[in-house]
C-alpha atoms as a PDB file:
ATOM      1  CA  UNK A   1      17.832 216.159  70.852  1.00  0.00           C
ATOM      2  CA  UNK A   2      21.099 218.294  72.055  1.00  0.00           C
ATOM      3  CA  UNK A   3      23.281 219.273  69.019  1.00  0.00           C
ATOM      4  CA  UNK A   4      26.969 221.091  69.180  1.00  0.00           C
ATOM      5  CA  UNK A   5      24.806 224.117  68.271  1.00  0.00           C
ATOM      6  CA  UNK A   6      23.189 223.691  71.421  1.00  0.00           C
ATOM      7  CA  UNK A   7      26.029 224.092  73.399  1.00  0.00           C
ATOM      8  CA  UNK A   8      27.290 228.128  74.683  1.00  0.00           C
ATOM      9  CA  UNK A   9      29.255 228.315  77.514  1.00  0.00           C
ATOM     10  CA  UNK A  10      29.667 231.620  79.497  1.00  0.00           C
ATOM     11  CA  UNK A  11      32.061 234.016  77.290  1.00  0.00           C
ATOM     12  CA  UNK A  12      34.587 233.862  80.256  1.00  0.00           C
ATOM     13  CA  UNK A  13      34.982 229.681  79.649  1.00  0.00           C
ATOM     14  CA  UNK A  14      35.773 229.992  75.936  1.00  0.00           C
ATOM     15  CA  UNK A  15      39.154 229.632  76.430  1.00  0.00           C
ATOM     16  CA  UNK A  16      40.378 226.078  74.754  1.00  0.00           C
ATOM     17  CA  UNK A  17      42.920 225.815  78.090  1.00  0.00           C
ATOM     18  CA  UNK A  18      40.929 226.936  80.554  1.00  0.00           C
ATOM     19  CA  UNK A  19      37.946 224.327  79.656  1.00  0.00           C
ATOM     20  CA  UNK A  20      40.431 221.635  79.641  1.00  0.00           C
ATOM     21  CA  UNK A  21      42.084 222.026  82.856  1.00  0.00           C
ATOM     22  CA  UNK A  22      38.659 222.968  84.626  1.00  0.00           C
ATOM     23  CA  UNK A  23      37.357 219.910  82.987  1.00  0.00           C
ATOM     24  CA  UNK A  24      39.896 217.494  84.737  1.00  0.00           C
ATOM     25  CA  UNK A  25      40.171 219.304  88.066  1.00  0.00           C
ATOM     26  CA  UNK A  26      40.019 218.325  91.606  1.00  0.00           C
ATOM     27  CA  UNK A  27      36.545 220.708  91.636  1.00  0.00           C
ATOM     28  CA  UNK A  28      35.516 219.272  89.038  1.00  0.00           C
ATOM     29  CA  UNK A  29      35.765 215.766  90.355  1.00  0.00           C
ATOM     30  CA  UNK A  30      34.550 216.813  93.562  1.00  0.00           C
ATOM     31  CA  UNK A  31      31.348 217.879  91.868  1.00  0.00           C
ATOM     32  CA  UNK A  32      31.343 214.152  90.121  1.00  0.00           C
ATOM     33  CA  UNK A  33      31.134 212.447  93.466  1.00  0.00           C
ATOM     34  CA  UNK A  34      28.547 214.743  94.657  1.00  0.00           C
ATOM     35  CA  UNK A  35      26.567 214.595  91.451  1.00  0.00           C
ATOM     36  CA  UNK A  36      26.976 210.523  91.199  1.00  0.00           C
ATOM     37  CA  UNK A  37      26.104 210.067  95.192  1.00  0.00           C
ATOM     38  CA  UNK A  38      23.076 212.145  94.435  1.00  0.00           C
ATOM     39  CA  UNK A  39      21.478 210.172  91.852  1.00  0.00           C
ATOM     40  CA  UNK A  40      20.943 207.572  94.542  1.00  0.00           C
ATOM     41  CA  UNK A  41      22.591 204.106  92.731  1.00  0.00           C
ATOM     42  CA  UNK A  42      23.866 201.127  93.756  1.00  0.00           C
ATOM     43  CA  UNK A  43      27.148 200.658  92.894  1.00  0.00           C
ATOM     44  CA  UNK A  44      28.953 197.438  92.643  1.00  0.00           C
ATOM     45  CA  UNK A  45      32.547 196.202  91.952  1.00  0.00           C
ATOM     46  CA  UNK A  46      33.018 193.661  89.506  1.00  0.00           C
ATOM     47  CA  UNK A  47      35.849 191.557  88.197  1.00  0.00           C
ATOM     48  CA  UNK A  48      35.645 190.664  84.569  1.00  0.00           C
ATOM     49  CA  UNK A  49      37.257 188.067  82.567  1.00  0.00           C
ATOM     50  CA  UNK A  50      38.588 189.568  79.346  1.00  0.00           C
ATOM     51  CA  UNK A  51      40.114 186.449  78.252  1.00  0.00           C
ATOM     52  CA  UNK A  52      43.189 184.979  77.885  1.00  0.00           C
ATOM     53  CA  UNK A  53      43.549 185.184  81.814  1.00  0.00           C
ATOM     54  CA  UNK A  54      43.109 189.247  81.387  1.00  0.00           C
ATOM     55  CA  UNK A  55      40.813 190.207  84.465  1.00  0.00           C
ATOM     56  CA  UNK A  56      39.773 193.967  84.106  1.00  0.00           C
ATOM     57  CA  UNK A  57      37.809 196.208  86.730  1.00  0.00           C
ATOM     58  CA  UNK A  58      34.709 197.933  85.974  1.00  0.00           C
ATOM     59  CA  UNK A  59      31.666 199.480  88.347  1.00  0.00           C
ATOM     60  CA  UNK A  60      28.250 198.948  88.140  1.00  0.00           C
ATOM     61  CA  UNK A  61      25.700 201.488  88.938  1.00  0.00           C
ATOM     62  CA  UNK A  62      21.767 201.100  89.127  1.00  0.00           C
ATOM     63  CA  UNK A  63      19.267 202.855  91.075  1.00  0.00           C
ATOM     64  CA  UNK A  64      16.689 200.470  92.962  1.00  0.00           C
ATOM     65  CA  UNK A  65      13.593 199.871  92.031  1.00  0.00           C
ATOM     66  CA  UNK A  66      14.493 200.975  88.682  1.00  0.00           C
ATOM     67  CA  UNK A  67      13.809 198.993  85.229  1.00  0.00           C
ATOM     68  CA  UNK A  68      16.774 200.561  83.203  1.00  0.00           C
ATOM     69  CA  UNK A  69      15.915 201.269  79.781  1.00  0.00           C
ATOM     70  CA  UNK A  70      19.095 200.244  78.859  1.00  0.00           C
ATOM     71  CA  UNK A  71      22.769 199.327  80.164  1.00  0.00           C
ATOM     72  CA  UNK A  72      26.109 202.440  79.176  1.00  0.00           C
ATOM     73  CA  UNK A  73      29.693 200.712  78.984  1.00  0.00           C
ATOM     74  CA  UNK A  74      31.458 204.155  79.867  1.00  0.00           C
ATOM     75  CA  UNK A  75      35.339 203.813  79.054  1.00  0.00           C
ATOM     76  CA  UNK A  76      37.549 206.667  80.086  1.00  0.00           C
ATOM     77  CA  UNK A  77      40.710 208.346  78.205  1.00  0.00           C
ATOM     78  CA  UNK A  78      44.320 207.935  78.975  1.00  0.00           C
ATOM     79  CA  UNK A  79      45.319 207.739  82.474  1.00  0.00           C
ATOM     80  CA  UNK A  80      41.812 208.493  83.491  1.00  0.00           C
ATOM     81  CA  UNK A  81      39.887 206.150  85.689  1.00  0.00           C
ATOM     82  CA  UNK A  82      36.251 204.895  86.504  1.00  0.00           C
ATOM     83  CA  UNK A  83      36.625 207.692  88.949  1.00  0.00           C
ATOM     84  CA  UNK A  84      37.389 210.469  86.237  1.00  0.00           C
ATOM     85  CA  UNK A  85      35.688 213.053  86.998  1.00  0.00           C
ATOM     86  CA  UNK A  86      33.413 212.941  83.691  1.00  0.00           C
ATOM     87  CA  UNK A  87      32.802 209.682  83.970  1.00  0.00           C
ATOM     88  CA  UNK A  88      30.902 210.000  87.614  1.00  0.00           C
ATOM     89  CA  UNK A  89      29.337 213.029  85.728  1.00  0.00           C
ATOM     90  CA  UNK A  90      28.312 211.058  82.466  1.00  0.00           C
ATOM     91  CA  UNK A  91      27.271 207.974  85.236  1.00  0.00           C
ATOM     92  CA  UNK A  92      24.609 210.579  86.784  1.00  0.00           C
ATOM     93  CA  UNK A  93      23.521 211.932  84.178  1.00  0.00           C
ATOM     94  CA  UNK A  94      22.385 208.643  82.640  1.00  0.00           C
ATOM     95  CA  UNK A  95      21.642 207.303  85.721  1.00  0.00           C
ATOM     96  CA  UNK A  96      18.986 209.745  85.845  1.00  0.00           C
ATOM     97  CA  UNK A  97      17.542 209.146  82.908  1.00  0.00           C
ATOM     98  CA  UNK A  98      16.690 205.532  83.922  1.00  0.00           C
ATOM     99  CA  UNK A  99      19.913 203.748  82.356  1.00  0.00           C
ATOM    100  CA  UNK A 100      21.906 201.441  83.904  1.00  0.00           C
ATOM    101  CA  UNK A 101      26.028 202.374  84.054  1.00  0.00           C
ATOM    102  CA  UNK A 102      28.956 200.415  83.958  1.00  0.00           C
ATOM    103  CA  UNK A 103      32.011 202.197  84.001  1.00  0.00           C
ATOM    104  CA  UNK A 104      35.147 199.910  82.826  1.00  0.00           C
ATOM    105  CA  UNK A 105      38.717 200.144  83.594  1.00  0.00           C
ATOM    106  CA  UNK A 106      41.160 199.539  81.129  1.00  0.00           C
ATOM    107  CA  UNK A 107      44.498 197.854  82.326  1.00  0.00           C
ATOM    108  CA  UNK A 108      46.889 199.171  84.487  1.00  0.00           C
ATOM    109  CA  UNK A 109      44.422 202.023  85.399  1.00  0.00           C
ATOM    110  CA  UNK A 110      42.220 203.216  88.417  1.00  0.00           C
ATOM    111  CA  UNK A 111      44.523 201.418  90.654  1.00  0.00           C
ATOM    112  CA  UNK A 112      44.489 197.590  89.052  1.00  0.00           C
ATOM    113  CA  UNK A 113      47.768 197.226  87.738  1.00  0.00           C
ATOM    114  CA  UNK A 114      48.055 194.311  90.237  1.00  0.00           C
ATOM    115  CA  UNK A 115      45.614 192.105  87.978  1.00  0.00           C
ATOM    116  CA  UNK A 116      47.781 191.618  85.276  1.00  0.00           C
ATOM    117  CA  UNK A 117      51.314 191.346  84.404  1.00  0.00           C
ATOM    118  CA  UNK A 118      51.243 192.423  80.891  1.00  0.00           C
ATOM    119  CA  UNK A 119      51.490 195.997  80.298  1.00  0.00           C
ATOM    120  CA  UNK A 120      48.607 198.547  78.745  1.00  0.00           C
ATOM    121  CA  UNK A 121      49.216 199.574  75.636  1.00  0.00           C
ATOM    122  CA  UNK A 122      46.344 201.491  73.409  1.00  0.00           C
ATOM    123  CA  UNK A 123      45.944 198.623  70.787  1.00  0.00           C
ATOM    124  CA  UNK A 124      44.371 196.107  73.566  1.00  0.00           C
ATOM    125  CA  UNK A 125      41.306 196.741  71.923  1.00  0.00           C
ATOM    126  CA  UNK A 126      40.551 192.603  71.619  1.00  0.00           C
ATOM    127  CA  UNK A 127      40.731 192.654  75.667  1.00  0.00           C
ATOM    128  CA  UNK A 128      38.200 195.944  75.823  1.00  0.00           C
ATOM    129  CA  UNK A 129      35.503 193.880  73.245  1.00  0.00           C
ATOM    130  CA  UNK A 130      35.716 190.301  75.620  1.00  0.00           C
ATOM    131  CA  UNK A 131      35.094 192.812  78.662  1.00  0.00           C
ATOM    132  CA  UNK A 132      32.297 193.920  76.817  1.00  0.00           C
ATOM    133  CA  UNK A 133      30.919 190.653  75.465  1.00  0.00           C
ATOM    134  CA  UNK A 134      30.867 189.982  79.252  1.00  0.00           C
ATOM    135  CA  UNK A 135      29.527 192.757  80.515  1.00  0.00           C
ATOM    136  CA  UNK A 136      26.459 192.270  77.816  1.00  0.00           C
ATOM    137  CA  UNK A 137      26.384 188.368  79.073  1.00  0.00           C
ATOM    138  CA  UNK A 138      25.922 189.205  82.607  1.00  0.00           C
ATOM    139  CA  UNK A 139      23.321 191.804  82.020  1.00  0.00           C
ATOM    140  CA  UNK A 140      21.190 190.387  79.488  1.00  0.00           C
ATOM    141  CA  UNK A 141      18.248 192.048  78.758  1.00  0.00           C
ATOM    142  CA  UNK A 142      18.936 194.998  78.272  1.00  0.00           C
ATOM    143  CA  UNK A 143      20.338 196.903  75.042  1.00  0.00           C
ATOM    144  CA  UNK A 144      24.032 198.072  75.442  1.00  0.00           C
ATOM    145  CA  UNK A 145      25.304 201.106  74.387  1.00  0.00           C
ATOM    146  CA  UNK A 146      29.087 203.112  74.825  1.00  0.00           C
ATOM    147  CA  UNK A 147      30.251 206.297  75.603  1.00  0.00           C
ATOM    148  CA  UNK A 148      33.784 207.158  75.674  1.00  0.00           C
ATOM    149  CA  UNK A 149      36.227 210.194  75.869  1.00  0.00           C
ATOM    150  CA  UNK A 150      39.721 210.878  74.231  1.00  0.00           C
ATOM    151  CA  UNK A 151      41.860 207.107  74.294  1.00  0.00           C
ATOM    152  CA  UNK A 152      38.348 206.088  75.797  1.00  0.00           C
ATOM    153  CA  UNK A 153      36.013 207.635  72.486  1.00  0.00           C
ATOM    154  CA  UNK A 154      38.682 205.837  70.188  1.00  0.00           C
ATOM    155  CA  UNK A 155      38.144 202.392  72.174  1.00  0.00           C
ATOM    156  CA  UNK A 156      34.345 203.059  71.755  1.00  0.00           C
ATOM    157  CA  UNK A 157      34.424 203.529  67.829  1.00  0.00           C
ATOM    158  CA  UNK A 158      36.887 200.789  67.571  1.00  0.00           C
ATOM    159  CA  UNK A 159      34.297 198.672  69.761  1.00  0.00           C
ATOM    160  CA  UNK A 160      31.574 199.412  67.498  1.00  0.00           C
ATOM    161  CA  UNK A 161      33.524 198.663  64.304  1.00  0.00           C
ATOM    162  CA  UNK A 162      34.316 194.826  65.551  1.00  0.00           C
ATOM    163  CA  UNK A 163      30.935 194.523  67.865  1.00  0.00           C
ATOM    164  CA  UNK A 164      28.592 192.480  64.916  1.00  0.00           C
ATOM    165  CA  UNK A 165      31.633 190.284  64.171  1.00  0.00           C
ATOM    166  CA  UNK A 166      32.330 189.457  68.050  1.00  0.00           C
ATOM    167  CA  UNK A 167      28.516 188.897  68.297  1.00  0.00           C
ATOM    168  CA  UNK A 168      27.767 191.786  70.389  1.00  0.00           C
ATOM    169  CA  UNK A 169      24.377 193.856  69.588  1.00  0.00           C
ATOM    170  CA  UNK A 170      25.495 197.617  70.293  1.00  0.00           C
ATOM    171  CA  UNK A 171      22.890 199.810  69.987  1.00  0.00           C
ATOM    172  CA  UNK A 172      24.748 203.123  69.771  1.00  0.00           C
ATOM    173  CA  UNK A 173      28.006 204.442  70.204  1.00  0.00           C
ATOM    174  CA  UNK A 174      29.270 208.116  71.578  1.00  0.00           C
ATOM    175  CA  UNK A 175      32.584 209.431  71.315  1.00  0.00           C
ATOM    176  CA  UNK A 176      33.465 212.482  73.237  1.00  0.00           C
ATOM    177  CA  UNK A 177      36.991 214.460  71.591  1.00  0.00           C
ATOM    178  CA  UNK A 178      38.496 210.449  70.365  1.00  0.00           C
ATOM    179  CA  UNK A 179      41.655 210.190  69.235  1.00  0.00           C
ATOM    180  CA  UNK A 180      41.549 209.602  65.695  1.00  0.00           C
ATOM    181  CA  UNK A 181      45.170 209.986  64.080  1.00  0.00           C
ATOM    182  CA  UNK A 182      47.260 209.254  67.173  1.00  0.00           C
ATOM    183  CA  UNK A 183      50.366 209.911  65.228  1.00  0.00           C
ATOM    184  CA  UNK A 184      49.015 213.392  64.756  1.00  0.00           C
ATOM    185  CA  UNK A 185      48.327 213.762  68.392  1.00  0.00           C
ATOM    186  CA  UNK A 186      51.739 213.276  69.441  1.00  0.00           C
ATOM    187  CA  UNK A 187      52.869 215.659  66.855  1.00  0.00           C
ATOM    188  CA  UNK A 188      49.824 218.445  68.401  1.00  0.00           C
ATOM    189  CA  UNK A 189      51.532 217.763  71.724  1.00  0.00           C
ATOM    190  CA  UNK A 190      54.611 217.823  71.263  1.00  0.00           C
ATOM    191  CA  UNK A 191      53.931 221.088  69.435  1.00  0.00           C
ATOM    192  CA  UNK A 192      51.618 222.694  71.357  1.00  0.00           C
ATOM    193  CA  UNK A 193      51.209 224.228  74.949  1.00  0.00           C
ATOM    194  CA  UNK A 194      53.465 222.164  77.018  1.00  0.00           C
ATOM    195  CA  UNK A 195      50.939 221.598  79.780  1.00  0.00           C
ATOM    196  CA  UNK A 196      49.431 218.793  78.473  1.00  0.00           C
ATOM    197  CA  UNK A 197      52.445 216.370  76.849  1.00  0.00           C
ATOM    198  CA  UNK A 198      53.907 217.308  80.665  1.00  0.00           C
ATOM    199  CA  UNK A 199      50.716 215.894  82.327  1.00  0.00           C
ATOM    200  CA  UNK A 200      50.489 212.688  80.499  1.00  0.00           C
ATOM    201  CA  UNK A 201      54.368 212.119  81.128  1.00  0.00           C
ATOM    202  CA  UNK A 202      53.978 212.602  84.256  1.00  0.00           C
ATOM    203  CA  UNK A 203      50.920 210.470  85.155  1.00  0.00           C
ATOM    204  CA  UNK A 204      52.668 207.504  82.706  1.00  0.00           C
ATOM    205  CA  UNK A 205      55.901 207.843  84.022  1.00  0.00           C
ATOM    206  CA  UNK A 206      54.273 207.120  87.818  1.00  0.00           C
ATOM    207  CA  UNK A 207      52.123 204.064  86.108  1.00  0.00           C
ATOM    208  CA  UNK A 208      55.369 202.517  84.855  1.00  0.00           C
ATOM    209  CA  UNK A 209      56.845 202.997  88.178  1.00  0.00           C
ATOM    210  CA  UNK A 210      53.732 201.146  89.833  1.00  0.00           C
ATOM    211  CA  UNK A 211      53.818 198.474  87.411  1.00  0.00           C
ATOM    212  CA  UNK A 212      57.361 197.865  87.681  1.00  0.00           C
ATOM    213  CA  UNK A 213      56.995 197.982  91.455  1.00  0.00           C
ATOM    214  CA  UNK A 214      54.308 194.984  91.542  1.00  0.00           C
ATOM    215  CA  UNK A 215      56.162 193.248  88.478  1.00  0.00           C
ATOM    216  CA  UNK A 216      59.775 193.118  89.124  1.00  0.00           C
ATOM    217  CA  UNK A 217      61.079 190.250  87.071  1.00  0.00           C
ATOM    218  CA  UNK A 218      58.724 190.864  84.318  1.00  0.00           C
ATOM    219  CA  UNK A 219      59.654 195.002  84.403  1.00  0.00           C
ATOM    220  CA  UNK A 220      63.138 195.148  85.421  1.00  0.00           C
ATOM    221  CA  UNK A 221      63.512 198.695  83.279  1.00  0.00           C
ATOM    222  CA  UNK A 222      65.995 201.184  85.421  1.00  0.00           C
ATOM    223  CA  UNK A 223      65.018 204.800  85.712  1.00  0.00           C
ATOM    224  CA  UNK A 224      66.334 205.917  82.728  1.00  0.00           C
ATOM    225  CA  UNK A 225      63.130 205.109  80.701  1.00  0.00           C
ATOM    226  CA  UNK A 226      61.447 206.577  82.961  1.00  0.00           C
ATOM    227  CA  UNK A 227      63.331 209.888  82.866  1.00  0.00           C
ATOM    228  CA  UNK A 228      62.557 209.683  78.723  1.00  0.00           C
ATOM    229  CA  UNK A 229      60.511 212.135  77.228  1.00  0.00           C
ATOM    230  CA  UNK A 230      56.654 211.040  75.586  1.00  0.00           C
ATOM    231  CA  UNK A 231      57.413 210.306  71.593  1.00  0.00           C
ATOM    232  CA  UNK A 232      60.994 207.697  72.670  1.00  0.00           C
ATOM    233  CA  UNK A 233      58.885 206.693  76.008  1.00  0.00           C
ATOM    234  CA  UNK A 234      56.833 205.531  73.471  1.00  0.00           C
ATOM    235  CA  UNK A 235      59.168 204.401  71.180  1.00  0.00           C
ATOM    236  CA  UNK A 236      60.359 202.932  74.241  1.00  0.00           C
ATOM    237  CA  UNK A 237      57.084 200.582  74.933  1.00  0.00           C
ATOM    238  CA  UNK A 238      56.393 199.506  71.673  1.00  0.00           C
ATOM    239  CA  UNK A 239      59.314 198.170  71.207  1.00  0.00           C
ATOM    240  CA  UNK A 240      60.055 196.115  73.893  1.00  0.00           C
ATOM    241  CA  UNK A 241      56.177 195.368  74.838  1.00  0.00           C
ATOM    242  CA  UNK A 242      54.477 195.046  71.709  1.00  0.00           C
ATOM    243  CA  UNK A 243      54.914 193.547  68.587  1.00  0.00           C
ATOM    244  CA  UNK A 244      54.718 196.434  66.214  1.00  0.00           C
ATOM    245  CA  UNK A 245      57.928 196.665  65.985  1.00  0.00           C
ATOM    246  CA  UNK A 246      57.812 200.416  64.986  1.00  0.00           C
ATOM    247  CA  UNK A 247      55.803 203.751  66.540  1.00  0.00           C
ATOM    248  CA  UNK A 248      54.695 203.981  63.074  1.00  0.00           C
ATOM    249  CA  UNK A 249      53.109 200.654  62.929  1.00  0.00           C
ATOM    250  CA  UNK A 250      51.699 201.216  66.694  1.00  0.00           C
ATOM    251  CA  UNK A 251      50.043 204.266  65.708  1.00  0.00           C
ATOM    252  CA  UNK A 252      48.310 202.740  62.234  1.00  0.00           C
ATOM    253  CA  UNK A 253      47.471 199.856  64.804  1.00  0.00           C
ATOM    254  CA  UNK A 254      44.641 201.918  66.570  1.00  0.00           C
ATOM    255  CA  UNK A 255      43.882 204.614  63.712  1.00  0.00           C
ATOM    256  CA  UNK A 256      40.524 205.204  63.244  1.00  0.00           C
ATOM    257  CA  UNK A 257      41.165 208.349  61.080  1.00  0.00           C
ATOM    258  CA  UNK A 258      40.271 208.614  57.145  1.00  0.00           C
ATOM    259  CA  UNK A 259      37.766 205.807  55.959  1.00  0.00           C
ATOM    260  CA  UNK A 260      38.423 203.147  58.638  1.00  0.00           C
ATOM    261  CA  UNK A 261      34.840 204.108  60.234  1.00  0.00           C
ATOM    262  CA  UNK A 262      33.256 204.096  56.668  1.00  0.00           C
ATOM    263  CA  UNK A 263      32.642 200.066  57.506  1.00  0.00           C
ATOM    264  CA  UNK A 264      30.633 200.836  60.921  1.00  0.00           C
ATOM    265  CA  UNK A 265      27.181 199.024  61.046  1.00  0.00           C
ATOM    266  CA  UNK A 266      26.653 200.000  64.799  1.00  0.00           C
ATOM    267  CA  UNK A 267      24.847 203.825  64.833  1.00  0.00           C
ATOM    268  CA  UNK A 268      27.660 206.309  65.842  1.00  0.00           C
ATOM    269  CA  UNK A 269      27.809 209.759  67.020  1.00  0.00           C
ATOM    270  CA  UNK A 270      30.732 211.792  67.421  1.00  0.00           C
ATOM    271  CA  UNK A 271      31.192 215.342  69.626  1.00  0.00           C
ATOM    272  CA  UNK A 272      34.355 217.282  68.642  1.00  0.00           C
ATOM    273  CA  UNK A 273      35.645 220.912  69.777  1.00  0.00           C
ATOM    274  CA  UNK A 274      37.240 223.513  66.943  1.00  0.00           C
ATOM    275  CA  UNK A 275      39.886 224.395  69.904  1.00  0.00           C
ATOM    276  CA  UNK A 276      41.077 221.332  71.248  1.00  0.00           C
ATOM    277  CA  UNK A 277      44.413 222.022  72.077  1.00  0.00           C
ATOM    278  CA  UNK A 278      44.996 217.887  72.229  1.00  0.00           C
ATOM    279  CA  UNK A 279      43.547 216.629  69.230  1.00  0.00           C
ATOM    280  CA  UNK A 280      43.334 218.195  65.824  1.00  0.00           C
ATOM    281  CA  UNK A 281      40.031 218.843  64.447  1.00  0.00           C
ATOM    282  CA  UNK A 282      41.233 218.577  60.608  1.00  0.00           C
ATOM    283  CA  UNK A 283      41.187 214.729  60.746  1.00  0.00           C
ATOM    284  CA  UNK A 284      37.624 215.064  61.893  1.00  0.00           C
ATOM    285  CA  UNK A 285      36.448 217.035  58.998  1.00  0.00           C
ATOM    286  CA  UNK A 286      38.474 214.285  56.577  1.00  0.00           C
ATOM    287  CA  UNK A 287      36.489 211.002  58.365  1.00  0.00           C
ATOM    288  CA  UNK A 288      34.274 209.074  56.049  1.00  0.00           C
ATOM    289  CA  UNK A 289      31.053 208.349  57.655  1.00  0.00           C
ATOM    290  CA  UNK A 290      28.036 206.163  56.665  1.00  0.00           C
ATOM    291  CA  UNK A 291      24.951 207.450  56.754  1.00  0.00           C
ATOM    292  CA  UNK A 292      24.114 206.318  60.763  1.00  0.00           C
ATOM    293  CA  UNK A 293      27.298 207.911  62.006  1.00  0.00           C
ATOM    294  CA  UNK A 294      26.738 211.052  63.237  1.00  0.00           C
ATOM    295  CA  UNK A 295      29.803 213.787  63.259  1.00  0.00           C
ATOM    296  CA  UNK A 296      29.200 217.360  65.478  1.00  0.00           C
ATOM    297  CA  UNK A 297      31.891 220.039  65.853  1.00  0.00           C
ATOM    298  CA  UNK A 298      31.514 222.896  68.528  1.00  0.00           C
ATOM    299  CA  UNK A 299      33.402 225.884  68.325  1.00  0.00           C
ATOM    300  CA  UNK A 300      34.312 225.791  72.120  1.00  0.00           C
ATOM    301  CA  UNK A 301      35.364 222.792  74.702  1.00  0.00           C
ATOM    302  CA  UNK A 302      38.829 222.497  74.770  1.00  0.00           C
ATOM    303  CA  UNK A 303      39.887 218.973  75.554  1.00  0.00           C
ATOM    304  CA  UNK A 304      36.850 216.786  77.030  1.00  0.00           C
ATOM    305  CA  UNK A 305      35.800 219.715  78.559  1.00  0.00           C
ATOM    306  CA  UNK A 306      32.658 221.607  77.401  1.00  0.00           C
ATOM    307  CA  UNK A 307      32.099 223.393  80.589  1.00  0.00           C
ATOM    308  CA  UNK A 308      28.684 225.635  80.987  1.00  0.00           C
ATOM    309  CA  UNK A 309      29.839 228.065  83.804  1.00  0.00           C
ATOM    310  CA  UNK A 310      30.858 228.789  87.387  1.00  0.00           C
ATOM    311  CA  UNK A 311      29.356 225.548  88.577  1.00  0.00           C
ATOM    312  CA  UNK A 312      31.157 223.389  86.040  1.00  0.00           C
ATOM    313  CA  UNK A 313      28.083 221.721  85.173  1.00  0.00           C
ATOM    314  CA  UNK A 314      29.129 219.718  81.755  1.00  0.00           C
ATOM    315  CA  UNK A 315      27.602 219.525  77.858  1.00  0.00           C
ATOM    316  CA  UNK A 316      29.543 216.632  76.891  1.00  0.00           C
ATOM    317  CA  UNK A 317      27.540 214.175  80.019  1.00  0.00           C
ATOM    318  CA  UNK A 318      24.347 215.841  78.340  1.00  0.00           C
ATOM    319  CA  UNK A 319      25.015 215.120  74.869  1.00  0.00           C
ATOM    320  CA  UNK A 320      25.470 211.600  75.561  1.00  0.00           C
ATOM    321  CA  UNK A 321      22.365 210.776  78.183  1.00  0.00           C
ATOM    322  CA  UNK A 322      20.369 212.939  75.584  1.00  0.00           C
ATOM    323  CA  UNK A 323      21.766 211.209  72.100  1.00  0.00           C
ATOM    324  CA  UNK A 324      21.391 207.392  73.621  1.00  0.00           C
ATOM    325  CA  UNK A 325      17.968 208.240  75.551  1.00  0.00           C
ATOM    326  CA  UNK A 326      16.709 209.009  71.710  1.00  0.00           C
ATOM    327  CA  UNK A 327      18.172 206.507  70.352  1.00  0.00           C
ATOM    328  CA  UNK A 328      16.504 204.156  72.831  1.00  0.00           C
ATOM    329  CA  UNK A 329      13.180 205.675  72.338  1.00  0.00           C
ATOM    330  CA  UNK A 330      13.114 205.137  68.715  1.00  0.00           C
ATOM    331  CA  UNK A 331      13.956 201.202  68.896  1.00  0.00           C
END
């Protein structure tokens, strides 16, 4: 089975920056299509009801002919998509080794802001485990399992935390760079190199614009919101979308740092990087972990990255098809 200490990148890609903005570049995600049209699936839109008259978006993937061993929810980070370029990637790479893929959007991404009028906010986490619940009811006989990176690796241990009291058998759970402390994450952004706070306001900012745009009488914000920077943006959103009242309370809302995993009954394995310039490793180190959870740190990666070399073939797809194909032998 792959480990962290498995993974060694070309000298050249251990630069923390350079792995993340390889990892989320148009090559890259040109190499996703070509990878996911090569493994030969089906694959199927489907609308799924998430309760409460939430619809989300996901895509199925099977090859024909095959009996899947089992069936991936794949959930993607923060303004990411089903068509991320790491989740084609991860699709493929469990695609061929016999599982069955379903990639899920979470509102107001991948171009379905239209299906609801309510806005996304990261602690819709009761919305992500009825879209799940479904998913698992549609497709029933086969064991489930998640994979998810950044915002989408904190949905996935969140998932597995309230999957035995929402009746949902979870076999494993993988977690690619997840946002633990999100308080602590702003505070590495808004520290760090500027790139990537300037990425994420941009790629919100145009999401807002969108949803207003579809949603005028429910979003009838002017353009100075949009013109705010990330932490009152924020500050912004929680306040007048959410009933947290404060960021503070918004943040502790969809924590997973310190011992809020120590209750996890669902298997769990988690891949971090030393350098990610996004996310700070420390909290990792400071998680409390049962036995079944699973914590590996590589020195190299950068954000969601984990590039090999020139051909931007990926670790992080690997890990996952390789942890959950184990864990699916051993059952």
């Amino acid at each position: 089975m792959l480990t962290a200490a498995d993974y060694r990148p070309a000298r050249w890609l251990r630069n923390p920056h350079l792995q993340s903005v390889l990892g989320s570049s148009p090559l890259r995600r040109r190499v996703g299509e070509r990878r996911l049209l090569a493994a030969g699936a089906t694959t199927t839109p489907h609308l799924v009801d998430a309760g409460d008259g939430v619809r989300l978006m996901g895509l199925r993937s099977v090859v024909p002919g095959m009996d899947p061993r089992g069936l991936v929810l794949l959930l993607h980070g923060w303004e990411g998509s089903v068509d991320s370029s790491y989740m084609r990637l991860t699709a493929a790479e469990l695609l061929a080794r016999g599982f069955e893929v379903f990639r899920l959007n979470f509102r107001d991404h991948g171009d379905t802001h239209h299906l609801n009028e309510g806005m996304f906010h990261s602690n819709r986490i009761d919305e992500v485990v009825r879209a799940a619940v479904e998913v698992a009811r549609r497709f029933p006989r086969r064991p489930m399992a998640v994979a998810g990176y950044s915002l989408g690796g904190n949905f996935a241990l969140r998932l597995a935390l309230r999957a035995p009291g929402a009746g949902l058998e979870l076999a494993h759970a993988c977690a690619v760079c997840p946002v633990l402390d999100p308080a602590r994450t702003m505070e590495a952004m808004e520290s760090g190199f500027p790139l990537y706070i300037r990425y994420f306001e941009r790629k919100w900012r145009r999401s807002l614009a969108r949803k207003r745009a579809l949603f005028p009488q429910a979003h009838d914000f002017d353009d100075r919101a949009l013109g705010l920077r990330m932490r009152p943006l924020t500050q912004w959103m929680v306040e007048r979308y959410t009933d947290f009242g404060t960021l503070e309370r918004y943040f502790d809302g969809y924590s997973v740092a310190g011992e809020r995993l120590a209750a996890l009954q669902v298997p769990v394995s988690i891949l971090m990087a030393e350098d990610d310039p996004v996310i700070p490793v420390d909290a990792f180190r400071a998680l409390a972990l049962p036995a079944h959870a699973r914590l590996e740190i590589a020195p190299w990666g950068g954000h969601c990255g984990f590039l090999l070399n020139a051909q931007l073939d990926g670790f992080a797809e690997r890990w996952i098809a390789d942890r959950l194909a184990s864990e699916r032998d051993r059952r």
